[in-house]
N, C-alpha and C. Protein backbone atom coordinates (compact mmCIF):
# COMPACT_ATOMS: atom_id res chain seq x y z
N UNK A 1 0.84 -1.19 0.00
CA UNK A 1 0.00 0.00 0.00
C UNK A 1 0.87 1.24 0.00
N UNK A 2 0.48 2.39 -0.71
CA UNK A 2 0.88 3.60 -0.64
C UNK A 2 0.67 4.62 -0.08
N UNK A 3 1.36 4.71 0.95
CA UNK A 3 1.15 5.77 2.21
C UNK A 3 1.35 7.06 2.03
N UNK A 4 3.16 6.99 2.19
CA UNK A 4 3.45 8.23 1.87
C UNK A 4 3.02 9.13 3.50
N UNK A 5 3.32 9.09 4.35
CA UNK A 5 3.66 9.93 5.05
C UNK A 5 4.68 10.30 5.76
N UNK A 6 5.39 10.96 5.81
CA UNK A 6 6.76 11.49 5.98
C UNK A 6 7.16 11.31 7.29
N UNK A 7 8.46 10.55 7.50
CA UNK A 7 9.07 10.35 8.67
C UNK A 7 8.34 8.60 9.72
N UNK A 8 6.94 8.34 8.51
CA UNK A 8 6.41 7.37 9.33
C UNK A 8 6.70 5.70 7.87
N UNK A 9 6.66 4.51 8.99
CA UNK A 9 6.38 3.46 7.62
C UNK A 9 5.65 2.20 8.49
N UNK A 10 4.90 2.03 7.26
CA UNK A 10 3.92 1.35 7.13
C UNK A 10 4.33 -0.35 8.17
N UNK A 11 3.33 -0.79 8.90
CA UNK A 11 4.50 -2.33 9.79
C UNK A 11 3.00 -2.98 9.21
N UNK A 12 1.72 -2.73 9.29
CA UNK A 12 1.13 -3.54 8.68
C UNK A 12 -0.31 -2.68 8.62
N UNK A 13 -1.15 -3.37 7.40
CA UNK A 13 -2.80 -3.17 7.17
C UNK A 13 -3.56 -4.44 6.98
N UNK A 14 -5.04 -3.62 7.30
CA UNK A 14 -6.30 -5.03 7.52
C UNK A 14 -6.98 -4.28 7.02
N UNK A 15 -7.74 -5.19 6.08
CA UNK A 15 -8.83 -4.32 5.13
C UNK A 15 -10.31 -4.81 5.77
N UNK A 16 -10.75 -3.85 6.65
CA UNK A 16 -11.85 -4.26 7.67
C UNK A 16 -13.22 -4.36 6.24
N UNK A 17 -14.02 -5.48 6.64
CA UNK A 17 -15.55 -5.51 5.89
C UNK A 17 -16.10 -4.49 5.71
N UNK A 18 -15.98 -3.11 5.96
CA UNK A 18 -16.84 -2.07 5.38
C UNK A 18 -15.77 -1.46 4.31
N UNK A 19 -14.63 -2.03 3.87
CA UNK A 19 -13.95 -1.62 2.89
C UNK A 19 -13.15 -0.38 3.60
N UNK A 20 -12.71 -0.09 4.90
CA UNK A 20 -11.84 0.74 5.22
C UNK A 20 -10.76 -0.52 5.63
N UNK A 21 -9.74 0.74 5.81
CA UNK A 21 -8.41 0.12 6.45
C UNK A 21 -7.99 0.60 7.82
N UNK A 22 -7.19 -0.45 8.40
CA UNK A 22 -6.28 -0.13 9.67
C UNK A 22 -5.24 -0.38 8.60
N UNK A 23 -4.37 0.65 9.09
CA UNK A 23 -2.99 1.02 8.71
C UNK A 23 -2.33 1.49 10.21
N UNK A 24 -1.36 0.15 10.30
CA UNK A 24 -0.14 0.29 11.60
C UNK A 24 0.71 0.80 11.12
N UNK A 25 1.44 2.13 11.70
CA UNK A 25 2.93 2.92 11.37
C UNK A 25 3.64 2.90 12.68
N UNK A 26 4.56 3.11 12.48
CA UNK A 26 6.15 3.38 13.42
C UNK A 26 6.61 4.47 12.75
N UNK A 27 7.57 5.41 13.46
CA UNK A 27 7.94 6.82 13.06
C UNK A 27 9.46 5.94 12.49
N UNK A 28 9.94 6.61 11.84
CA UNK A 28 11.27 6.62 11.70
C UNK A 28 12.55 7.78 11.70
N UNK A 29 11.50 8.83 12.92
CA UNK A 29 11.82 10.17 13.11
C UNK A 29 13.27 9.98 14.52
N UNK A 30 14.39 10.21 14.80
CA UNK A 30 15.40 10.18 15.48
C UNK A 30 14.36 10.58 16.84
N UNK A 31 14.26 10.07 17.97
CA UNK A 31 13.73 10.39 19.01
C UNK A 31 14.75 10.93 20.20
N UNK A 32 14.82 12.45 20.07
CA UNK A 32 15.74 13.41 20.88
C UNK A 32 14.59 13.72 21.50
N UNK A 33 15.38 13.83 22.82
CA UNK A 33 14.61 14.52 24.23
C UNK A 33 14.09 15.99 24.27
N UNK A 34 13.12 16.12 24.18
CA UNK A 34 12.67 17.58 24.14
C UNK A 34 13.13 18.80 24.98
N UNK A 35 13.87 18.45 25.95
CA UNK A 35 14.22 19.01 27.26
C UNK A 35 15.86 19.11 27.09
N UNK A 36 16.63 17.79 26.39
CA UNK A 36 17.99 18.60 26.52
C UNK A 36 18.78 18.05 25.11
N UNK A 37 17.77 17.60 24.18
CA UNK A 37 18.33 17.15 22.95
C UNK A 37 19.00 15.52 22.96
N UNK A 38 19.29 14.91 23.77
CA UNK A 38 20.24 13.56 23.63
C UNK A 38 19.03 12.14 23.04
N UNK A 39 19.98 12.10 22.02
CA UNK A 39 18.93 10.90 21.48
C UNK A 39 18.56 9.75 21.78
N UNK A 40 17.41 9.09 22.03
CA UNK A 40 17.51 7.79 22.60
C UNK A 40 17.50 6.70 22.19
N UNK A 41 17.72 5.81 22.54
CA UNK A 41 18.06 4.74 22.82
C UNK A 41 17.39 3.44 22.68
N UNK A 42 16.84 3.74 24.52
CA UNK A 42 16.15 2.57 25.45
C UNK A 42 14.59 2.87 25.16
N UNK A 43 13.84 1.86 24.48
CA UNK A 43 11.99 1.95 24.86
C UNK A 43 11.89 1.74 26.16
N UNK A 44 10.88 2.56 26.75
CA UNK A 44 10.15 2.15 27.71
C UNK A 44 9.01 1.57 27.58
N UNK A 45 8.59 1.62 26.93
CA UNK A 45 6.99 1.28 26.74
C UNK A 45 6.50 2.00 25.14
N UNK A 46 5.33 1.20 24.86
CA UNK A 46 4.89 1.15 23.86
C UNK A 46 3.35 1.41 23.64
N UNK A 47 2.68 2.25 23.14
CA UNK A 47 1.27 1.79 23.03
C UNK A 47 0.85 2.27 21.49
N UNK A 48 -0.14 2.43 21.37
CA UNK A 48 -1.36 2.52 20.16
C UNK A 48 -1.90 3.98 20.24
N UNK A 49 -1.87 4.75 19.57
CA UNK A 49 -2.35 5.94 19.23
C UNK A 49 -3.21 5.73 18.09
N UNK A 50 -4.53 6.05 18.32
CA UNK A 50 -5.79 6.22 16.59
C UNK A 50 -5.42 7.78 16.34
N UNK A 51 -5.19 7.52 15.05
CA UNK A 51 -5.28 9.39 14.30
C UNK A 51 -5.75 9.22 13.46
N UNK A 52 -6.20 10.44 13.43
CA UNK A 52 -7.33 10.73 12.18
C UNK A 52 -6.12 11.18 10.82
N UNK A 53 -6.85 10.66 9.60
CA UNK A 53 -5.68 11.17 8.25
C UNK A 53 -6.71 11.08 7.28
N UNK A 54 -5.86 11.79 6.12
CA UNK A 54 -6.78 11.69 4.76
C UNK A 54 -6.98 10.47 4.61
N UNK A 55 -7.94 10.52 3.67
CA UNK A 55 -8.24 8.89 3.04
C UNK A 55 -7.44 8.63 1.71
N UNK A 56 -7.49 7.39 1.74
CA UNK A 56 -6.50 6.83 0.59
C UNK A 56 -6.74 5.89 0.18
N UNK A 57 -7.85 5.90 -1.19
CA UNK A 57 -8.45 5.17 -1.62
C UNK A 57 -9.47 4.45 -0.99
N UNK A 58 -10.05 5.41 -0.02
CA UNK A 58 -11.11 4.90 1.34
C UNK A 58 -10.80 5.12 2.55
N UNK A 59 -11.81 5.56 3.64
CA UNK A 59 -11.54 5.51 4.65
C UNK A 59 -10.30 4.70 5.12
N UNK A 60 -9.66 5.74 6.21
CA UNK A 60 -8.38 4.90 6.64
C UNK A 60 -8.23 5.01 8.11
N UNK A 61 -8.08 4.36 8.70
CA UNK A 61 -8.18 4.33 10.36
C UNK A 61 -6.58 4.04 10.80
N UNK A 62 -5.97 5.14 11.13
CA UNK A 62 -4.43 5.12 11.43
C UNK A 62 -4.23 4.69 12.43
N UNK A 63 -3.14 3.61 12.78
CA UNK A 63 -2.63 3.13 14.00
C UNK A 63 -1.48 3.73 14.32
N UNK A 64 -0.65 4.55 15.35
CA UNK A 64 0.70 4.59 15.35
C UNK A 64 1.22 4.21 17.00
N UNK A 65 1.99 2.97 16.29
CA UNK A 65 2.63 2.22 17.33
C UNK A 65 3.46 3.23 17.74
N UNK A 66 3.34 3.76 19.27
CA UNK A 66 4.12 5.40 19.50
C UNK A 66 4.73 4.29 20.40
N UNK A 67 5.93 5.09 20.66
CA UNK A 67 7.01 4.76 21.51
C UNK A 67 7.68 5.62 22.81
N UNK A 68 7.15 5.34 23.90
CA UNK A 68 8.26 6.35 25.22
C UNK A 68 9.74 5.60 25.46
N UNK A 69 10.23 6.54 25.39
CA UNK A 69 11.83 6.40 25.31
C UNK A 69 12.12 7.01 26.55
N UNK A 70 13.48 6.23 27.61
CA UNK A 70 14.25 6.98 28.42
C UNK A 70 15.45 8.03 27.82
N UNK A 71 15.54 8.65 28.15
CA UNK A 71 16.46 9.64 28.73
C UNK A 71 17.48 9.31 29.02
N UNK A 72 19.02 9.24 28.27
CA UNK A 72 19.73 8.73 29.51
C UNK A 72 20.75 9.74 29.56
N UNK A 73 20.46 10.88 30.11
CA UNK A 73 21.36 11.92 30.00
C UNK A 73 21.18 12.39 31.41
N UNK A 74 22.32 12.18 32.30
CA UNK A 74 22.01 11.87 33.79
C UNK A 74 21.70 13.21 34.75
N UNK A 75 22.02 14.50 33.66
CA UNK A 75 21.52 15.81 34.65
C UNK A 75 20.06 16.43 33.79
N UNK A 76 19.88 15.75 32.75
CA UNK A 76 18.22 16.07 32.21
C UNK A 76 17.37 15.51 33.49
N UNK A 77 16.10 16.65 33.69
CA UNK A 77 15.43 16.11 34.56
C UNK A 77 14.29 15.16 33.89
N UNK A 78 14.06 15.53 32.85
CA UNK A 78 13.04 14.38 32.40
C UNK A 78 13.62 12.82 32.50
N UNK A 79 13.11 11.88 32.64
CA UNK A 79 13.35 11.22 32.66
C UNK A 79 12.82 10.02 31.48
N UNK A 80 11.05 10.39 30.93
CA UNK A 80 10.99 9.36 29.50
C UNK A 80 10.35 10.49 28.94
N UNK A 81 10.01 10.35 27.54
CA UNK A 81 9.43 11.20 27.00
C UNK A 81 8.83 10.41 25.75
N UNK A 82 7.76 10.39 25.04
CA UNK A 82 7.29 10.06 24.15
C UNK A 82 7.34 10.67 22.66
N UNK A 83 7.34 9.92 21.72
CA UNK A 83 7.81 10.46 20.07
C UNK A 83 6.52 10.95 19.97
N UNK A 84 7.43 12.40 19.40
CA UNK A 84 6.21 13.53 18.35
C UNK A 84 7.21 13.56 17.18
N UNK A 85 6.73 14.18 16.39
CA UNK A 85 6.79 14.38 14.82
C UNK A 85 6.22 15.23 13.85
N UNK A 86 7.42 16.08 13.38
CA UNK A 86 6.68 17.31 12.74
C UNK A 86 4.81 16.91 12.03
N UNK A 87 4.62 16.09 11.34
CA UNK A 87 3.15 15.66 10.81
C UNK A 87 2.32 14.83 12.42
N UNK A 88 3.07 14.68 13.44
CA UNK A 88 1.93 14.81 14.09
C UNK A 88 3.00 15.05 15.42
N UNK A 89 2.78 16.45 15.97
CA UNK A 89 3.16 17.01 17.17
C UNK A 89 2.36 16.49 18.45
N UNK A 90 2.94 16.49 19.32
CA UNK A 90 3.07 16.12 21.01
C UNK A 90 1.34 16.63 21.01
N UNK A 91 0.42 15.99 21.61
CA UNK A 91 -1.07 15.77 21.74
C UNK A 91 -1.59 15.70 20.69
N UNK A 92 -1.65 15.62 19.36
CA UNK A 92 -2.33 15.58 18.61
C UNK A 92 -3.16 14.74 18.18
N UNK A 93 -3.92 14.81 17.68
CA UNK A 93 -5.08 13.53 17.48
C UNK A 93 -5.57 13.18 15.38
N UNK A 94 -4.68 14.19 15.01
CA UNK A 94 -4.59 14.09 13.78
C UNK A 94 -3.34 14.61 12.71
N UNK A 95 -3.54 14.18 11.56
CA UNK A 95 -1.88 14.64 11.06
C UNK A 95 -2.09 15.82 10.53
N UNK A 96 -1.07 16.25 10.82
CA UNK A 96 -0.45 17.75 9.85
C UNK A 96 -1.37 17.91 8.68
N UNK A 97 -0.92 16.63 7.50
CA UNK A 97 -1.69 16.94 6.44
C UNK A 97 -3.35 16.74 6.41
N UNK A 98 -3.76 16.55 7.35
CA UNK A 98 -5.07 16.18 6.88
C UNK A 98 -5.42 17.54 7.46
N UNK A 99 -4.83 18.40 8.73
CA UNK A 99 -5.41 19.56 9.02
C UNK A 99 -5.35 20.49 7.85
N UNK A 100 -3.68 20.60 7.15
CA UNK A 100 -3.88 21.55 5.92
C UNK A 100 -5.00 21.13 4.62
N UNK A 101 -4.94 20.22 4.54
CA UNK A 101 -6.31 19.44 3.47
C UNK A 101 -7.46 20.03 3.90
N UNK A 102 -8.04 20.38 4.95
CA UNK A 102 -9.59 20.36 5.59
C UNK A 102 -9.01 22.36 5.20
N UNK A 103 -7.47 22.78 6.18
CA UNK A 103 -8.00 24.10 5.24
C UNK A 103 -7.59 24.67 4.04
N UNK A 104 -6.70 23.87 3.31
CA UNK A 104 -7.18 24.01 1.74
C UNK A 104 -8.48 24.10 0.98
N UNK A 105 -9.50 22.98 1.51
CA UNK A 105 -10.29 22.92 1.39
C UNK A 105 -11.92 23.82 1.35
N UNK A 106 -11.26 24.47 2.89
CA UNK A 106 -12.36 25.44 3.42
C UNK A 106 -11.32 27.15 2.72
N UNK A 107 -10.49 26.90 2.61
CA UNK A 107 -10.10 28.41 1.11
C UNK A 107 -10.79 28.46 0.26
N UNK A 108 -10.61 27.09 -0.47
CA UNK A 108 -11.61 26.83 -2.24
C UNK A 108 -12.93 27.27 -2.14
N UNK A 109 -13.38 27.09 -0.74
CA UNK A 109 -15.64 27.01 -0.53
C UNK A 109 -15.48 28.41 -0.34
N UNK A 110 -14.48 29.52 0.24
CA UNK A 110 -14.91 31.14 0.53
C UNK A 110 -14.69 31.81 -0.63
């Protein structure tokens, strides 16, 4: 399948009975500490993030296997911190491009 989103790749899809997809990604973005730059390493833990994205060739239901990483930079006070990524920044619940799409979109209708 053809994704195409930047900094992320594809680990697997399921083409659910209503003809949408789950699409699982992993970043392949360098995961530096927000707090003092040192790159990591060590996972701590792992979970599942749903984001919302354009569709692609049908509804698409995004998985991203996100990753918290330690720290091991011994006078940073943070200690884990979780991967963000320019197309989808720290809380976000949808990507970059699908926000500029919705306002590309709402330019063309004014």
């Amino acid at each position: 399948m053809i994704f195409n989103l930047p900094d992320y790749r594809v680990t697997g899809t399921v083409l659910l009975p209503d003809g949408a997809r789950h699409v699982t990604v992993e970043t392949t973005f360098p995961p530096g500490c927000p707090s003092c730059g040192v790159v990591a390493f060590r996972v701590k833990e792992r979970r599942c993030q749903r984001l919302r994205d354009v569709p692609v060739a049908g509804r698409v239901e995004l998985l991203w296997d996100k990753r918290r990483w330690f720290c091991d930079e011994y006078l940073c006070e943070r200690k884990s911190f979780c991967e963000a990524t320019p197309q989808v920044p720290r809380r976000a619940r949808s990507t970059r491009r699908l926000r500029q799409t919705v306002l590309r979109t709402l330019d063309l209708a004014i």
